[in-house]
N, C-alpha and C. Protein backbone atom coordinates (compact mmCIF):
# COMPACT_ATOMS: atom_id res chain seq x y z
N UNK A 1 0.84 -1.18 0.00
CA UNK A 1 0.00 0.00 0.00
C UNK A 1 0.88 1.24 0.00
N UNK A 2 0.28 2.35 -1.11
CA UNK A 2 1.21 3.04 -1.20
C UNK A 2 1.38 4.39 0.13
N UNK A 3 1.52 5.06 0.35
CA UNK A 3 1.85 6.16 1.94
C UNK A 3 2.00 7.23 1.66
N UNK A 4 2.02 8.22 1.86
CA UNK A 4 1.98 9.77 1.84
C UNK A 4 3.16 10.33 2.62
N UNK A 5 3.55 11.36 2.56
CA UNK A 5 4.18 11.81 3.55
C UNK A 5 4.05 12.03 5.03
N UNK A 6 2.89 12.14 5.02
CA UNK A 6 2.84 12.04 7.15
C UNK A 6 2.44 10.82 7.35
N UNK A 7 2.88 9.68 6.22
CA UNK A 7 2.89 8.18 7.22
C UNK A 7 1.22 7.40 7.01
N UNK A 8 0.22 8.25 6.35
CA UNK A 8 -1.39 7.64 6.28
C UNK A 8 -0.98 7.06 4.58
N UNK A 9 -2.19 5.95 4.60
CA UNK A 9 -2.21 5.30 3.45
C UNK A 9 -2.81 5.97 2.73
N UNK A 10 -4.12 5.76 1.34
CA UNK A 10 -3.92 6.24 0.82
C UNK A 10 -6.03 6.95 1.12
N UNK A 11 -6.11 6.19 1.97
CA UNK A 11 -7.15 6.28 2.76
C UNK A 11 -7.37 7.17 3.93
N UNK A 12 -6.28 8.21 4.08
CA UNK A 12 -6.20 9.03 5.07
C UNK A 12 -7.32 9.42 5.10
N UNK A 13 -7.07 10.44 4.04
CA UNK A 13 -8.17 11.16 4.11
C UNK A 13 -9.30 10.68 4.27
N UNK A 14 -10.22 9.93 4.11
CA UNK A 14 -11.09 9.18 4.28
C UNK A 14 -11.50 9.14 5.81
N UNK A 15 -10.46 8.56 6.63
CA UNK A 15 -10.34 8.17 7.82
C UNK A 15 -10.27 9.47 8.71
N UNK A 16 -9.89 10.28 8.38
CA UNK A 16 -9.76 12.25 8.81
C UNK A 16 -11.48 12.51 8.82
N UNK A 17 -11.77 12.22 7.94
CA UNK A 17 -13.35 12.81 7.36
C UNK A 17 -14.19 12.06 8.67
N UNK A 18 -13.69 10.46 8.52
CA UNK A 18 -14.82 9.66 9.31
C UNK A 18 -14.65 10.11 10.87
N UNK A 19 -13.69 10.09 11.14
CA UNK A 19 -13.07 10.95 12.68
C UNK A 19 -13.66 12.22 12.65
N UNK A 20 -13.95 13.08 11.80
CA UNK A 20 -14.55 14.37 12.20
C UNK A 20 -15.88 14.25 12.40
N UNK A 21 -16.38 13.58 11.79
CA UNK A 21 -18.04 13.45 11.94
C UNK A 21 -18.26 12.14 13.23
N UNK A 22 -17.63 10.92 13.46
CA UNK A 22 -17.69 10.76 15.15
C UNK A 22 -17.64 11.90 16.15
N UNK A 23 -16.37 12.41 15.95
CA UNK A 23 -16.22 13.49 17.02
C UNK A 23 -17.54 14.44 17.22
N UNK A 24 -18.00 14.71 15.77
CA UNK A 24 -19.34 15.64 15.71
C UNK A 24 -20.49 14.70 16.46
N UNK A 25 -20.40 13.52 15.79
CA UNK A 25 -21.76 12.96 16.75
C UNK A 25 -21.82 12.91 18.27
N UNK A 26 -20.34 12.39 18.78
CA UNK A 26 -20.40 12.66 19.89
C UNK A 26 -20.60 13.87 20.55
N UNK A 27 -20.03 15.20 20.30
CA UNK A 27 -20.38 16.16 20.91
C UNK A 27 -21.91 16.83 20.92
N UNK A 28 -22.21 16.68 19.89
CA UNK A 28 -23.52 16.93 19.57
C UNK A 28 -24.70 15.86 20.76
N UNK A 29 -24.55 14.66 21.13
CA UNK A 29 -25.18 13.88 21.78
C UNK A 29 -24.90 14.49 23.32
N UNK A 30 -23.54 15.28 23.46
CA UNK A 30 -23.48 15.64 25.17
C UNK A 30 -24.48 16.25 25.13
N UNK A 31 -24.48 16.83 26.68
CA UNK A 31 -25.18 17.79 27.19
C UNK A 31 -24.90 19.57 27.05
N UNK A 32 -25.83 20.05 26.81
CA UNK A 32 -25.56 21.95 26.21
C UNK A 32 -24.65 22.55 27.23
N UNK A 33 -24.23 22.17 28.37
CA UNK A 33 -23.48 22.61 29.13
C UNK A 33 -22.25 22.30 29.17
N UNK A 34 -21.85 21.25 28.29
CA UNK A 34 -20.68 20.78 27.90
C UNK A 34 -19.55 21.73 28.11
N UNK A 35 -18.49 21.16 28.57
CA UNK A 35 -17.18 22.25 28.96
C UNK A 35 -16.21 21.26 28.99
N UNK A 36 -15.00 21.79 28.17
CA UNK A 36 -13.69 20.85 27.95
C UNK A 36 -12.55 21.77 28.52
N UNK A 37 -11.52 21.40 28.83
CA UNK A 37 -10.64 21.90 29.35
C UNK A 37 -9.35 21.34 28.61
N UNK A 38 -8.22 21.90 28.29
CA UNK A 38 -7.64 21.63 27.58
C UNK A 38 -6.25 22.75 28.03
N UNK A 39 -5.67 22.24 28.79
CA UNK A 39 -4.69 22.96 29.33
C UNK A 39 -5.53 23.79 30.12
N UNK A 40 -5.34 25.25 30.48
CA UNK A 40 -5.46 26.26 30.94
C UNK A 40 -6.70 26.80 30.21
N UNK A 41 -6.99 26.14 28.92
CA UNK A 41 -8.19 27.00 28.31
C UNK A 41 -9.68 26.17 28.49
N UNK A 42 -10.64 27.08 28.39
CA UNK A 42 -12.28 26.20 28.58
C UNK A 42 -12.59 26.16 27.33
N UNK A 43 -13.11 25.20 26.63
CA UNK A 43 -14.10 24.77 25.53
C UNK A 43 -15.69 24.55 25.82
N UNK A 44 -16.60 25.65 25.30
CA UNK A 44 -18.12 25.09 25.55
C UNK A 44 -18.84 24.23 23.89
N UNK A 45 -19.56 23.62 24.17
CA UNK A 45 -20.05 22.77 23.40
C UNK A 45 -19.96 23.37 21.82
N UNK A 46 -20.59 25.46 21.51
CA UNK A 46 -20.46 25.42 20.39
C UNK A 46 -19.14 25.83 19.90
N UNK A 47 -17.91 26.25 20.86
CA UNK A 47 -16.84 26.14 20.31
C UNK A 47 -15.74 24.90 19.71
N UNK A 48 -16.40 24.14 20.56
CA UNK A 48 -15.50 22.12 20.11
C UNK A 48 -16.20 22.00 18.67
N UNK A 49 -18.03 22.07 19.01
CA UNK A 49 -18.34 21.83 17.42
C UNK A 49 -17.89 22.85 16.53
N UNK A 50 -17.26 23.89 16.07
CA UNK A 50 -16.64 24.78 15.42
C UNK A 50 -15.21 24.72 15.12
N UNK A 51 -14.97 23.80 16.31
CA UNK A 51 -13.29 23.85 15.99
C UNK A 51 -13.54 22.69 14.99
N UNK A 52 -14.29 21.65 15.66
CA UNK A 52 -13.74 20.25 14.37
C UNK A 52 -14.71 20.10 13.08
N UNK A 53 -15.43 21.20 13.17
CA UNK A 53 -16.27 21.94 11.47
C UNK A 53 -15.15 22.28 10.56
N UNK A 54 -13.96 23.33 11.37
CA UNK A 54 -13.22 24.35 10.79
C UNK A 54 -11.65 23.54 10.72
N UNK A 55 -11.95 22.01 11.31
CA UNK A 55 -10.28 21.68 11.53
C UNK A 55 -9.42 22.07 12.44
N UNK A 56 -9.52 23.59 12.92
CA UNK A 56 -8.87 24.18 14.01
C UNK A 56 -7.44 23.38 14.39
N UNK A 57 -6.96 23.49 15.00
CA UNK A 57 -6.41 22.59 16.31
C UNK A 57 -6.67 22.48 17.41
N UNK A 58 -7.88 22.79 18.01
CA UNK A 58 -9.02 22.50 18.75
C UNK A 58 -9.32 21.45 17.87
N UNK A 59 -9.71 21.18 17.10
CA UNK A 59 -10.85 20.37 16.46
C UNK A 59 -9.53 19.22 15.95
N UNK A 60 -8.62 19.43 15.97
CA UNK A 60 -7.46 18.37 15.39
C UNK A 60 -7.51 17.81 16.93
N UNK A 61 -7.40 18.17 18.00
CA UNK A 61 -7.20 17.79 19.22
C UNK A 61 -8.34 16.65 19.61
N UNK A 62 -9.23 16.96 19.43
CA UNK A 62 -10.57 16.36 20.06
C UNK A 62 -11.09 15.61 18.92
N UNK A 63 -10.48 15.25 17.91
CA UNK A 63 -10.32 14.01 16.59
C UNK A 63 -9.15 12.71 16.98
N UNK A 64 -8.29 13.47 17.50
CA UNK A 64 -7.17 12.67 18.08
C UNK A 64 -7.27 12.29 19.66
N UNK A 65 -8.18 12.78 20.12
CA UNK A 65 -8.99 12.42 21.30
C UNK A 65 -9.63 10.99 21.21
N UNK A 66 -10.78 11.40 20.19
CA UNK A 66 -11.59 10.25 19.46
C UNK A 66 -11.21 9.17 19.07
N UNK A 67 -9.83 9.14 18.08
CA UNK A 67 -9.11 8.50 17.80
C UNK A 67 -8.74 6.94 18.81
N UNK A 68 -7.87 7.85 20.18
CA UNK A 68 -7.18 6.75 21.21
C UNK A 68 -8.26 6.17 22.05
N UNK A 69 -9.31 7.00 21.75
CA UNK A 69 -10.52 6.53 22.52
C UNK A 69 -11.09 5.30 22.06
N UNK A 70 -11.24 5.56 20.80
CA UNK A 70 -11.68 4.37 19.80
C UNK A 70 -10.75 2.98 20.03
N UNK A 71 -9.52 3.50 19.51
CA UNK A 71 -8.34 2.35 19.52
C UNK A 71 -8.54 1.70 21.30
N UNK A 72 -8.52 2.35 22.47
CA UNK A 72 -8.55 1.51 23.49
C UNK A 72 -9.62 0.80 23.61
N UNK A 73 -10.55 1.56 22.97
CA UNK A 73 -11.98 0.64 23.15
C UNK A 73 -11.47 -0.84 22.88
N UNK A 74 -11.68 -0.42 21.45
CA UNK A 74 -11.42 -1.78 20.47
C UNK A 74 -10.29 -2.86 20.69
N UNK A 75 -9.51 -2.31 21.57
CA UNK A 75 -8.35 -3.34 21.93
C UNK A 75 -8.60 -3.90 23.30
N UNK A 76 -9.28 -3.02 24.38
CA UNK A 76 -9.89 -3.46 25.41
C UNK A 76 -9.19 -2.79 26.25
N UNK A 77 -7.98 -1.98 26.39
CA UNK A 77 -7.30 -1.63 26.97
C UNK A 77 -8.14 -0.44 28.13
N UNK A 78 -9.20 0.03 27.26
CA UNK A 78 -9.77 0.96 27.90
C UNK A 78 -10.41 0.31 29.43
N UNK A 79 -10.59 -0.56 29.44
CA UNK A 79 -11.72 -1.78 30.65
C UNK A 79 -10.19 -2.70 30.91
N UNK A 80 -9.26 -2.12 31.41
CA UNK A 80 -8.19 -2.74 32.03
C UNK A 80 -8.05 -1.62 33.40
N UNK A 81 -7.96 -2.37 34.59
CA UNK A 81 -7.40 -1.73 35.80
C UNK A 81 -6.65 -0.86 35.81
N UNK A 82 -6.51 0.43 36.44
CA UNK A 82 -5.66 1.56 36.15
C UNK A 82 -4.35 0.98 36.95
């Protein structure tokens, strides 16, 4: 399979797209009071959905959030003893 320069196949993009619209479903399903924290800064519900509309790096953050979230799910790691 052929690779790109930052290392994704040829399906990146694809997989970028499908990660933005999880991330959207999920946020969209919280609650309107929603608040993220992210270092030192606050995120409310319609700024997360704006960042990962617009790509941001807000919105790159909370895709790559989604991401390890997914992967522990699926490996089980997530439902392992801290």
């Amino acid at each position: 399979m052929e690779k790109n320069t930052k290392g994704k196949n040829i399906a990146g993009k694809k997989i970028d797209n499908d990660l933005q619209e999880i991330g959207l479903a999920r946020i969209m399903a919280s609650p309107e009071d929603l608040i993220i924290s992210i270092g030192s800064n606050e995120y409310n519900k319609a700024e997360i959905i704006k960042g990962v509309e617009e790509s941001t790096e807000l919105g790159k953050a909370i895709a790559d959030a989604q991401l390890r979230f997914l992967k522990d799910m699926a490996s089980g790691k997530i439902y392992e003893p801290a």
